[in-house]
Protein backbone atom coordinates (compact mmCIF):
# COMPACT_ATOMS: atom_id res chain seq x y z
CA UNK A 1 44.82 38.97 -79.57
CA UNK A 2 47.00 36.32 -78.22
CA UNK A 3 50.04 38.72 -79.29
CA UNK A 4 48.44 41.46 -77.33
CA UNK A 5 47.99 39.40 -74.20
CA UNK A 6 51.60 38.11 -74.26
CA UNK A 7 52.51 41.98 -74.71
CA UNK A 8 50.86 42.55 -71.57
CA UNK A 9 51.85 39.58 -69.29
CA UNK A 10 55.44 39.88 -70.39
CA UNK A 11 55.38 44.46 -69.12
CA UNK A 12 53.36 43.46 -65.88
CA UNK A 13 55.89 40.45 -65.18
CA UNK A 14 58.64 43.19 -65.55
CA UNK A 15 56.86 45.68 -63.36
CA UNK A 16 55.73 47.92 -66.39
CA UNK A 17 52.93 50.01 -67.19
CA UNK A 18 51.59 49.02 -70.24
CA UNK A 19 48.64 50.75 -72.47
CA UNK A 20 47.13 50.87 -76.04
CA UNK A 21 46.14 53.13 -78.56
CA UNK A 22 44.67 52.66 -81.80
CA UNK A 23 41.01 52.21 -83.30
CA UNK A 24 40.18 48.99 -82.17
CA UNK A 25 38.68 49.35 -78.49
CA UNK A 26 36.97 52.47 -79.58
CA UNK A 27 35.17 50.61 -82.45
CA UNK A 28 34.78 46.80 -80.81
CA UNK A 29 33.34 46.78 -77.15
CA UNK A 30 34.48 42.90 -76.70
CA UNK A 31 38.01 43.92 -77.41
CA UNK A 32 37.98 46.87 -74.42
CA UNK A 33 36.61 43.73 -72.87
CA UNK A 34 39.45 41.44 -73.67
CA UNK A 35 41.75 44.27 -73.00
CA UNK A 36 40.67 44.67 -69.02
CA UNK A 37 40.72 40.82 -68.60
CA UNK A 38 43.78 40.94 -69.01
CA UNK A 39 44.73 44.02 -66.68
CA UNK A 40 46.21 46.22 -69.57
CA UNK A 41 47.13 49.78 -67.32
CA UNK A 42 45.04 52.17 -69.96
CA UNK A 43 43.10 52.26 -73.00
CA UNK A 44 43.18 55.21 -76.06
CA UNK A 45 39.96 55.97 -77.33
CA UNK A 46 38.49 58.18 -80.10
CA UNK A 47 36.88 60.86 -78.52
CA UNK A 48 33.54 60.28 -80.22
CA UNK A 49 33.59 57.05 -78.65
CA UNK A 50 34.43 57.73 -75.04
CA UNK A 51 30.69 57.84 -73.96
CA UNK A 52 29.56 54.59 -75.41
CA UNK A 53 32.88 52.55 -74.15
CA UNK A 54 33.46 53.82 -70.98
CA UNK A 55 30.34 51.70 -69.75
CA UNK A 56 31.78 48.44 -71.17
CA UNK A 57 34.90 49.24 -69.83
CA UNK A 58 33.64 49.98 -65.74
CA UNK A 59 31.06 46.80 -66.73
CA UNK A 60 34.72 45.29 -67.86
CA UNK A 61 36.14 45.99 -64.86
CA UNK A 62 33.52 45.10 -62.44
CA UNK A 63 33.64 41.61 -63.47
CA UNK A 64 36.94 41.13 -63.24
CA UNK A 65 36.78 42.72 -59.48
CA UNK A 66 34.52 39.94 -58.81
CA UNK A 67 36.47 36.92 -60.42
CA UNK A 68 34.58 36.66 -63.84
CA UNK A 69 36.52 35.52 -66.33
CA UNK A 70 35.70 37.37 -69.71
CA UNK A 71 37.24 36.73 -73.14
């Protein structure tokens, strides 16, 4: 994870857009989590799992709005 969040800060310190696909947010709600703490620009998910993670991620998304820090 700590790869993945150096990925990110080193794309949005160079003014890139920066996303993920793959299995893992679609299967693990805290790592969708993780992945809007730390402002990724877009998620991939499995279709089948759009309905159940889209929640987490605007629940995600809120708290970060509001200054909660989530790991």
């Amino acid at each position: 994870m700590e790869m993945i969040a150096a990925a990110i800060r080193s794309a949005r310190a160079r003014g890139r857009t920066i996303g993920i696909r793959g299995q893992a947010p679609s299967d693990y709600p805290e790592f969708a989590r993780f992945l809007v703490g730390q402002r990724i620009d877009s998620i991939s998910l499995n279709p089948d799992a759009v309905l159940k993670t889209l929640p987490v991620i605007a629940e995600a998304e809120q708290a970060l709005a509001a200054g909660v820090t989530q790991r």
